[in-house]
Structure formats: C-alpha cells, structure tokens
Protein backbone atom coordinates (compact mmCIF):
# COMPACT_ATOMS: atom_id res chain seq x y z
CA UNK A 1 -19.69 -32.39 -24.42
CA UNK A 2 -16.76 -32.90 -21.98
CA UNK A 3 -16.91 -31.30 -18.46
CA UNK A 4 -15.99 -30.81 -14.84
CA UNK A 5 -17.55 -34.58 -14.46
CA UNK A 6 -15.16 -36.40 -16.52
CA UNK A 7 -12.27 -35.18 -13.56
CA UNK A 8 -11.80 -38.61 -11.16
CA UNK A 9 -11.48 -37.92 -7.98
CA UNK A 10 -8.19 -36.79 -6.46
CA UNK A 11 -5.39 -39.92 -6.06
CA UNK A 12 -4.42 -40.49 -2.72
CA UNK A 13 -0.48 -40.01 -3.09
CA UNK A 14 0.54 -40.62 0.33
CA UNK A 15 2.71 -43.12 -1.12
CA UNK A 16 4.87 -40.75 -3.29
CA UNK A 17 7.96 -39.22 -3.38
CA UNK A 18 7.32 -35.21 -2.60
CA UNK A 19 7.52 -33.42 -5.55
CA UNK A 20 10.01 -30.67 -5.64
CA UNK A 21 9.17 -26.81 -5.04
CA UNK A 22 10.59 -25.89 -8.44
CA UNK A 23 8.21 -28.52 -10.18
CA UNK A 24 5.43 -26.31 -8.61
CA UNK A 25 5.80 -22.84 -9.87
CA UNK A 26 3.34 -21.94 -11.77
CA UNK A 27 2.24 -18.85 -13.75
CA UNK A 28 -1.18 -16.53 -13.44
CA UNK A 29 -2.08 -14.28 -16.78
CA UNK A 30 -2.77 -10.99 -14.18
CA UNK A 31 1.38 -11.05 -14.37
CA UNK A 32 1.06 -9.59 -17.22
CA UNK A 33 -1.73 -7.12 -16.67
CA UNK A 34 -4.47 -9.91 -18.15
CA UNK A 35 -7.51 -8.60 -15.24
CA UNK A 36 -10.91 -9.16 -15.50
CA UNK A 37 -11.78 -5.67 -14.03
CA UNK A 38 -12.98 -3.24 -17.41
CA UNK A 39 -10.43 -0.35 -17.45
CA UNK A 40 -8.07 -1.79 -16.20
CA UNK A 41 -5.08 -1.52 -18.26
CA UNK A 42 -4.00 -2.49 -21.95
CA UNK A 43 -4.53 -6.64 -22.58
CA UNK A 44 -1.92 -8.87 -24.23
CA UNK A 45 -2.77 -11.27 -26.35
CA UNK A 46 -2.70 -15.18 -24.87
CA UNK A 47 -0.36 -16.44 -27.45
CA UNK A 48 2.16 -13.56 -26.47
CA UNK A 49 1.60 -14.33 -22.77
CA UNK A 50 1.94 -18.16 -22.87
CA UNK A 51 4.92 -18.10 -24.93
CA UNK A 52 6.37 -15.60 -22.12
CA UNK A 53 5.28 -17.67 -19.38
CA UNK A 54 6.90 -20.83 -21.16
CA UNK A 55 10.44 -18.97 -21.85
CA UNK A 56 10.35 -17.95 -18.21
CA UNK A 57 10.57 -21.73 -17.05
CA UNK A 58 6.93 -21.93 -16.10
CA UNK A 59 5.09 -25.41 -16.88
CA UNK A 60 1.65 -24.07 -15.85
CA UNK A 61 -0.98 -21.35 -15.54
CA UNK A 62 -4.18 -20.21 -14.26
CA UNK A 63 -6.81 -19.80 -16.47
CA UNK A 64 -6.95 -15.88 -16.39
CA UNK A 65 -10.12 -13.90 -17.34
CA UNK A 66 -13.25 -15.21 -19.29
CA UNK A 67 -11.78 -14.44 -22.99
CA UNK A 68 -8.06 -14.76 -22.47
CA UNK A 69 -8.29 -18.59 -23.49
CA UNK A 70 -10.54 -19.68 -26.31
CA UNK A 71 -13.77 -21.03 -24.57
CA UNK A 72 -13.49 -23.97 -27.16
CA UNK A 73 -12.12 -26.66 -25.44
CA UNK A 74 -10.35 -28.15 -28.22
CA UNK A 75 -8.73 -24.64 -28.91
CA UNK A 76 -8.13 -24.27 -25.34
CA UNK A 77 -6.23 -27.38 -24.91
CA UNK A 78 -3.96 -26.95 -28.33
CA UNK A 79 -3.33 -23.37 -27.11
CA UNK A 80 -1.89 -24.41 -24.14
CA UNK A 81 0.07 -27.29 -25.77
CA UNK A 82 1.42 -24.78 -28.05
CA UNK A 83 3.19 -23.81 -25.62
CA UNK A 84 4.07 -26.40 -23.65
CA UNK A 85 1.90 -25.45 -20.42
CA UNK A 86 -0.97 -27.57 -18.65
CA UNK A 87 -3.84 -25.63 -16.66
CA UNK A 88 -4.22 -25.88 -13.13
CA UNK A 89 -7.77 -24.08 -12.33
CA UNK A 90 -9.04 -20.52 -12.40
CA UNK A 91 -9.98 -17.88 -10.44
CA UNK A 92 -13.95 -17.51 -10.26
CA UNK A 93 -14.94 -14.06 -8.46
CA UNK A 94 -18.79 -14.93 -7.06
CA UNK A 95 -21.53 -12.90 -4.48
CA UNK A 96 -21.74 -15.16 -1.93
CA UNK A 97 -23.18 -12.85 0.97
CA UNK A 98 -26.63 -11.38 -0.91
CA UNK A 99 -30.32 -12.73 0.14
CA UNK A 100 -31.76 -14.38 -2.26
CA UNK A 101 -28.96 -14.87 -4.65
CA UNK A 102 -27.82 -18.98 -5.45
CA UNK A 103 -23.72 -18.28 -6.57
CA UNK A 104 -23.77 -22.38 -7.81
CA UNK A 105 -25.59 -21.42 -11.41
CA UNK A 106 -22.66 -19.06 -12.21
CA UNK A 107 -20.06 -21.14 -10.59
CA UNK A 108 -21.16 -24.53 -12.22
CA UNK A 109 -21.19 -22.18 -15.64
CA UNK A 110 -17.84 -21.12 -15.07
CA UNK A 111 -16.97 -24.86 -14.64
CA UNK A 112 -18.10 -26.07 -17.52
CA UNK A 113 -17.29 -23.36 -19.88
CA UNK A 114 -13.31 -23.55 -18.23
CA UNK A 115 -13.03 -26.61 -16.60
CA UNK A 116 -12.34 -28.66 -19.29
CA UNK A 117 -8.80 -29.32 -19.96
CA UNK A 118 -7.90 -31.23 -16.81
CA UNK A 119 -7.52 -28.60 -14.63
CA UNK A 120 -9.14 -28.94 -11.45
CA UNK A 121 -8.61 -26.21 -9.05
CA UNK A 122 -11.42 -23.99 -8.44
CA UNK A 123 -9.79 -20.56 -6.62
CA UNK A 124 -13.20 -18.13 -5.40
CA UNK A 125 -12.84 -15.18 -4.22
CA UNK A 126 -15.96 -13.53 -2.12
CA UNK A 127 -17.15 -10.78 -4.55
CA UNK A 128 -19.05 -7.76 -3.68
CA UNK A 129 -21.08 -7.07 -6.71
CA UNK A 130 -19.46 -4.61 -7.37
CA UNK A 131 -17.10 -3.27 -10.47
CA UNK A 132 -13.63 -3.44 -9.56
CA UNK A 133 -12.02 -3.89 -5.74
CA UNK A 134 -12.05 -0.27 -4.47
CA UNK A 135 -14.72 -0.90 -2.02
CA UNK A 136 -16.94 -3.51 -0.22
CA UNK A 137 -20.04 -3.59 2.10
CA UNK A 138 -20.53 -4.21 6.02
CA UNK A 139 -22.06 -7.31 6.92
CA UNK A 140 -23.61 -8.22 10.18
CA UNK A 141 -23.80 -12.15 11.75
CA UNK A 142 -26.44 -12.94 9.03
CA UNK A 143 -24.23 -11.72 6.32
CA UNK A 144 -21.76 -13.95 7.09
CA UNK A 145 -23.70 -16.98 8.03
CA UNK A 146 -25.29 -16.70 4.72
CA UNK A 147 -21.67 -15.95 2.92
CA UNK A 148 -19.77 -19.09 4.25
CA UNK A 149 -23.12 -21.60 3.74
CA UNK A 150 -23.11 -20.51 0.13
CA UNK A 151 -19.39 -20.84 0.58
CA UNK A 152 -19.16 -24.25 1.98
CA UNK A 153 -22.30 -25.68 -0.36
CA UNK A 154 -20.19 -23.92 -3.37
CA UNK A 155 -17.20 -26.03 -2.29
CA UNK A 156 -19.42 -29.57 -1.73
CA UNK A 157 -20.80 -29.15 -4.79
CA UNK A 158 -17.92 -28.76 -6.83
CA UNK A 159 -16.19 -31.72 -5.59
CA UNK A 160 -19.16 -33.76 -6.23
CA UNK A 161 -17.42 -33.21 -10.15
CA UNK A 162 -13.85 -33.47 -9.37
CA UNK A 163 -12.98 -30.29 -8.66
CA UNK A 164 -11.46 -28.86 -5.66
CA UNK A 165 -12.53 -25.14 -4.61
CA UNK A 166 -10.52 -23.08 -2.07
CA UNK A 167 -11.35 -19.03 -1.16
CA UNK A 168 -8.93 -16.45 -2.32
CA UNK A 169 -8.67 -13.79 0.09
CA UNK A 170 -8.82 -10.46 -1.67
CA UNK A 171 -8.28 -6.53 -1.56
CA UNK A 172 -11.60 -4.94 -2.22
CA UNK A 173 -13.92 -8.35 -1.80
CA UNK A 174 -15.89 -9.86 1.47
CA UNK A 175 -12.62 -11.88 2.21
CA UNK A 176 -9.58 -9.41 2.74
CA UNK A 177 -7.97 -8.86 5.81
CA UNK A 178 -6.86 -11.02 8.56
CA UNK A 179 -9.62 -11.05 10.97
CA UNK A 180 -11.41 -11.98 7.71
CA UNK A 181 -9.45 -15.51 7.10
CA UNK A 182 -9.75 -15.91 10.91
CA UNK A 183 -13.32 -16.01 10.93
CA UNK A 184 -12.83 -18.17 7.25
CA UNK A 185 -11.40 -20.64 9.22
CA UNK A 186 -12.92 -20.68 11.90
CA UNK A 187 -16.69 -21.09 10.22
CA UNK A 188 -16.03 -22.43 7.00
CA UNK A 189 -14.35 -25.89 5.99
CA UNK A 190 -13.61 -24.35 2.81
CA UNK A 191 -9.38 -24.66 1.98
CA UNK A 192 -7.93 -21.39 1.57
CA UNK A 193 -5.60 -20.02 -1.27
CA UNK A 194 -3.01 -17.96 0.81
CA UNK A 195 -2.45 -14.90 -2.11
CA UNK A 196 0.63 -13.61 0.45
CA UNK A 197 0.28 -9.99 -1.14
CA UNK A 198 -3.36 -9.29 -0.82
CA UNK A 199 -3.51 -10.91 2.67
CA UNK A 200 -0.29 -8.65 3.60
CA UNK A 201 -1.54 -5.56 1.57
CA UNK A 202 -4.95 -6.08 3.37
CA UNK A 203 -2.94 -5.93 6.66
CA UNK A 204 -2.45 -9.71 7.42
CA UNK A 205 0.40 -11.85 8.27
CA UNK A 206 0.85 -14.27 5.75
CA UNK A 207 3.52 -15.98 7.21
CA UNK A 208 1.91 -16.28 10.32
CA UNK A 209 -1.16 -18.02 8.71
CA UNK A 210 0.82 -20.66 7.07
CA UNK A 211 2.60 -21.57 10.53
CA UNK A 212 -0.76 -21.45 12.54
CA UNK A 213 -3.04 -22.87 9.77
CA UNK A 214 -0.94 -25.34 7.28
CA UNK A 215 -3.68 -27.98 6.72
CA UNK A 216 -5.98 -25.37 5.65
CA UNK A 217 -3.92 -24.32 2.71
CA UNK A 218 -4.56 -25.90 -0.84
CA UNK A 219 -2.94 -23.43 -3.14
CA UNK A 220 -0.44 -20.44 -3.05
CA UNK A 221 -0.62 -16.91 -4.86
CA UNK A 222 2.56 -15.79 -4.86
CA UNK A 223 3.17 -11.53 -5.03
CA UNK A 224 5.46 -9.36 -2.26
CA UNK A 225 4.67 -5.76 -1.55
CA UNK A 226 5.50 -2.50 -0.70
CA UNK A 227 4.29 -1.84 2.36
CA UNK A 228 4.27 1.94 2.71
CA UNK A 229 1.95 1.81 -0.76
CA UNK A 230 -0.13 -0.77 1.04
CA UNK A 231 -0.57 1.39 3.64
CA UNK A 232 -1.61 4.29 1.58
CA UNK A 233 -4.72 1.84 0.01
CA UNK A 234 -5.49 0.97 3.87
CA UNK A 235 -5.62 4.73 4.38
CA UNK A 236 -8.28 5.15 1.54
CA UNK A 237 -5.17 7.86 -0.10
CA UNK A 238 -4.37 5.58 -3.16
CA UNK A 239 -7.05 3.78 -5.19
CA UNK A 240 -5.92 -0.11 -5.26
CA UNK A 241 -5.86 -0.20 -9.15
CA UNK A 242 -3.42 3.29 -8.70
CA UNK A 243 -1.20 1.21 -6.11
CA UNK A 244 -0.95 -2.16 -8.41
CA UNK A 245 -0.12 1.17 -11.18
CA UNK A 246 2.62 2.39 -8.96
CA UNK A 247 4.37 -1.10 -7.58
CA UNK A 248 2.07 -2.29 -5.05
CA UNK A 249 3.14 -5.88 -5.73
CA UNK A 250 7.25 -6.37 -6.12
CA UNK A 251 9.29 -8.92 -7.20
CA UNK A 252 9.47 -11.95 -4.34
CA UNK A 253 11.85 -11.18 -1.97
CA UNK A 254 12.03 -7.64 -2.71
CA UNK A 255 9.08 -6.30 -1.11
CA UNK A 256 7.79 -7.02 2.95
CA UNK A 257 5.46 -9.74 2.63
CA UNK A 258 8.19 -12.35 4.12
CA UNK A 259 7.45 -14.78 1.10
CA UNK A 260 10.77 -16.67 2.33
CA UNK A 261 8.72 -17.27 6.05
CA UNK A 262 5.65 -18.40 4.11
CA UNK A 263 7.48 -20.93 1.87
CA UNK A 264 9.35 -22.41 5.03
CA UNK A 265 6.32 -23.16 6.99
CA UNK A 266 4.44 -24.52 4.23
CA UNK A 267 7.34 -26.75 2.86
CA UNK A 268 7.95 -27.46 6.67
CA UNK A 269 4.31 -29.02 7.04
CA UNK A 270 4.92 -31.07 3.68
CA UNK A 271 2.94 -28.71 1.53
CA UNK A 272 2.80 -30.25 -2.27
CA UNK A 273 0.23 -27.50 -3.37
CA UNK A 274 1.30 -24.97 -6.40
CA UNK A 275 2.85 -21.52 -5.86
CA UNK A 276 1.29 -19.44 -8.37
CA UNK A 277 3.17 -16.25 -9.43
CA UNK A 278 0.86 -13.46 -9.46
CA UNK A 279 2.60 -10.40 -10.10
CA UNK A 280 -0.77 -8.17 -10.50
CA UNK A 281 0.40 -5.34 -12.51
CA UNK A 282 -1.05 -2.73 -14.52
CA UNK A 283 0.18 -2.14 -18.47
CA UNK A 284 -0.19 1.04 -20.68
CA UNK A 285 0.84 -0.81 -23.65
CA UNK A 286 3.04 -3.15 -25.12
CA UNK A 287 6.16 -4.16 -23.34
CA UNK A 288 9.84 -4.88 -25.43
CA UNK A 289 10.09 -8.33 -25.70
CA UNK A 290 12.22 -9.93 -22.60
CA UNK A 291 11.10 -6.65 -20.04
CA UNK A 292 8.49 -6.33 -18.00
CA UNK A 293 6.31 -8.66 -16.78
CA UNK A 294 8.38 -11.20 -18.74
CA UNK A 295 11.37 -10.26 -16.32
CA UNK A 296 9.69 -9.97 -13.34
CA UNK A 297 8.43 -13.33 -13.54
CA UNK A 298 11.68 -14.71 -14.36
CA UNK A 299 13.04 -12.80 -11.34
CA UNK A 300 9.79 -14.66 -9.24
CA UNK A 301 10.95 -17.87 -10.55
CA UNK A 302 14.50 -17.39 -9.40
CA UNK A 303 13.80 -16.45 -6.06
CA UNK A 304 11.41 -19.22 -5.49
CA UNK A 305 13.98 -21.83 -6.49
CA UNK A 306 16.44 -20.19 -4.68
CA UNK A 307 14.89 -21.19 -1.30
CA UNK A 308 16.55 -23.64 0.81
C-alpha cells in the first residue's frame, strides 16, 4: 500500500527560476457546489467537474469532499489523468479545541485514504463539531492553548510523511475572523492558507494580512465577496449556506475583497504558493454546459492572469 510516506521531503528550489502566477491557478471542486456539508445543494459528478475545470485552463485541483474522487488510488490517479489535472492536497475539516479528543487518528486517516497521488498539501480548517458552519462555540485561554498544541503537533506530524499542513481560516469554524488569524500567528507556527473571502466575509482584511504576514502564507483560496451580504451573515440575518445561495462569493475582481491588493503583496514578497479558485457556490441542479460555475471559473482565471 502506497501512502503519505512515500512523499520526499520538499526540494529546496532557491535556485530556480520563479514560476509564473498563471502556472499556479488552480481549481477547488466547492466551485462547482461539490461541499462536504449534507444538504447542501445538488452534487456533480467528478468526471463532469474535472473535464470543466480542464476546459477552463486549470492544470490542478483540490481534492474536494471524501467521495468526489474514487478512494482507490489507482482510480484516483487515472481520473485525474483523464483529464489532464495533477492534485495538490485537500481540505481536512478536524476538532482541534475539545478535551480529550486526539484530531491525528482522523487526520493521518484522511492522509492515507487521499494522500496518495503526489499531492502534498494538507489545508485544516479548525472544526467545531458541529454540522455545517452556521455557528461555533466560545473558548476561553485553555481552549485555545489546547486548539493550537493539537494544531501545531497536527502540523509536525504530518511533515514527518512529506506533507505540508497549513490552517484554513473559516466562516462558521474556531478559525474565522481576524483577531482569530492574529492570535494564529501569534501562538501557532502552523502556515496559514489565506481563503481571501472567508477571512473578508468573517470581517478581516485579507490584503492587509498578506502585507503584514507574507512568510506565514503557504497556500491561497481564492473567492471575492459581496460585502453588504457578508454583513448580513455577521449580523446573524442570513444563514451562511443562504448567503453562498444568494452570491456571497463573486467573481475575482468583482466583489470587495481587494483580491488585486492580496496578489500584489504576495507576488511582491516572492510568493510561489498556488492560488486556488474557490468559488463556493450553491447548485439546485444541473447547469447548461459552458454556464455557471464553468464560467465563473473561467472569468477567475482571467482576472488572475490579468494582474500585472
């Protein structure tokens, strides 16, 4: 059985010529509605998604929900060659905060079942425990002490196999809002993923955080957003899952999240991470061929390459 330990360690590539931003957009299966939350909207196929994703310009993806890809690793790999697209990691939601609870069992499962395919980007995000992201607990000094020592023994741990592990700040988990990635980086030495829409959406600066915090940031979520919805989830008037319904997360460049500002600090600090499009939206059923997601994505890619 191959797994997370046949990954070498990470090249230094010091050395190298930087690799060019449009050689790093990549593609995330929530684009097209593909969640992990039950209920929450009608689920598209893989083969229909990849094929989008490859049509759209995109050379690689997230691996999306447990399911979406065939667990088989063999299947998983021709899948993806199908359609011309590598894997770059996955998103792993995990409880990191609760007494008494070890996260490493279900992470190093998640490793081994995914992780197999050469993909070696680990992105966490600080569940709750709870179904979906419409709520989260308080935690007091403990909590948090306890939250970023699983965090940081998550992270060791997984590089001891080759993979790298950064925390996703996100709506609805222990990680969300700005004072939130502030006290991530100041007690944790775990690498953030910068997701620029749930940071903003959350009521962060994204921008801001890539100027102040550059060396922090291993990998890049890509979404923009309407503020004034944002605002309304903030405001506990809109559910989130109604808000990603309604157009919580635009097209790049469209919405308020200053995805331009982002890119220009990062690239300005020699950033060679990905930028992973992640478009979350929310599908009743299936869209025309060339619409929807498909175009939005396009529209992602276009801006993105369109930066000086």
């Amino acid at each position: 059985m191959t797994g997370p330990g046949d990954h070498a360690e990470p090249a230094d590539h010091a050395d190298r010529l930087p690799v060019p931003l449009a050689a790093r957009i990549a593609g995330a299966p929530i684009s097209w509605g593909v969640c992990e939350v039950p209920g929450w909207g009608h689920q598209l196929p893989a083969d229909r998604v990849l094929g989008e994703m490859h049509a759209a310009g995109l050379s690689a993806t997230e691996f999306g929900p447990d399911g979406f890809l065939p667990a088989d690793p063999a299947k998983r790999r021709a899948l993806l060659d199908k359609h011309h697209l590598s894997a770059i990691g996955g998103f792993v939601p995990v409880v990191l905060h609760e007494p008494g609870h070890d996260p490493w069992p279900a992470v190093k499962q998640a490793l081994y079942s995914g992780f197999t395919t050469q993909a070696d980007l680990l992105v966490l995000a600080a569940a709750t425990g709870r179904d979906g992201y419409e709520s989260r607990p308080e935690l007091d000094d403990s909590g948090w002490r306890r939250l970023f020592w699983n965090l940081d023994r998550v992270r060791a741990r997984a590089a001891e196999l080759g993979i790298r592990a950064c925390l996703h700040p996100h709506l609805g988990t222990m990680i969300e809002t700005g004072e939130d990635v502030d006290r991530l980086l100041e007690r944790s030495v775990t690498p953030l993923c910068l997701d620029t829409g749930h940071l903003f959406a959350a009521g962060g600066d994204p921008a801001l955080v890539a100027r102040q915090a550059p060396d922090r940031i291993l990998h890049t979520h890509v979404k923009d957003v309407d503020a004034a919805l944002a605002a309304r989830v903030r405001a506990d008037s809109l559910t989130y899952h109604d808000a990603v319904r309604a157009g919580l997360y635009t097209r790049p460049g469209e919405g308020d999240a200053d995805i331009a500002g982002v890119v220009a600090a990062l690239e300005g600090n020699g950033y060679q991470g990905w930028y992973v499009l992640e478009q979350d939206t929310v599908l009743d059923s299936d869209p025309d061929d060339g619409t929807g997601p498909s175009a939005a994505v396009r529209a992602g890619v276009a801006f993105l390459e369109s930066l000086p």
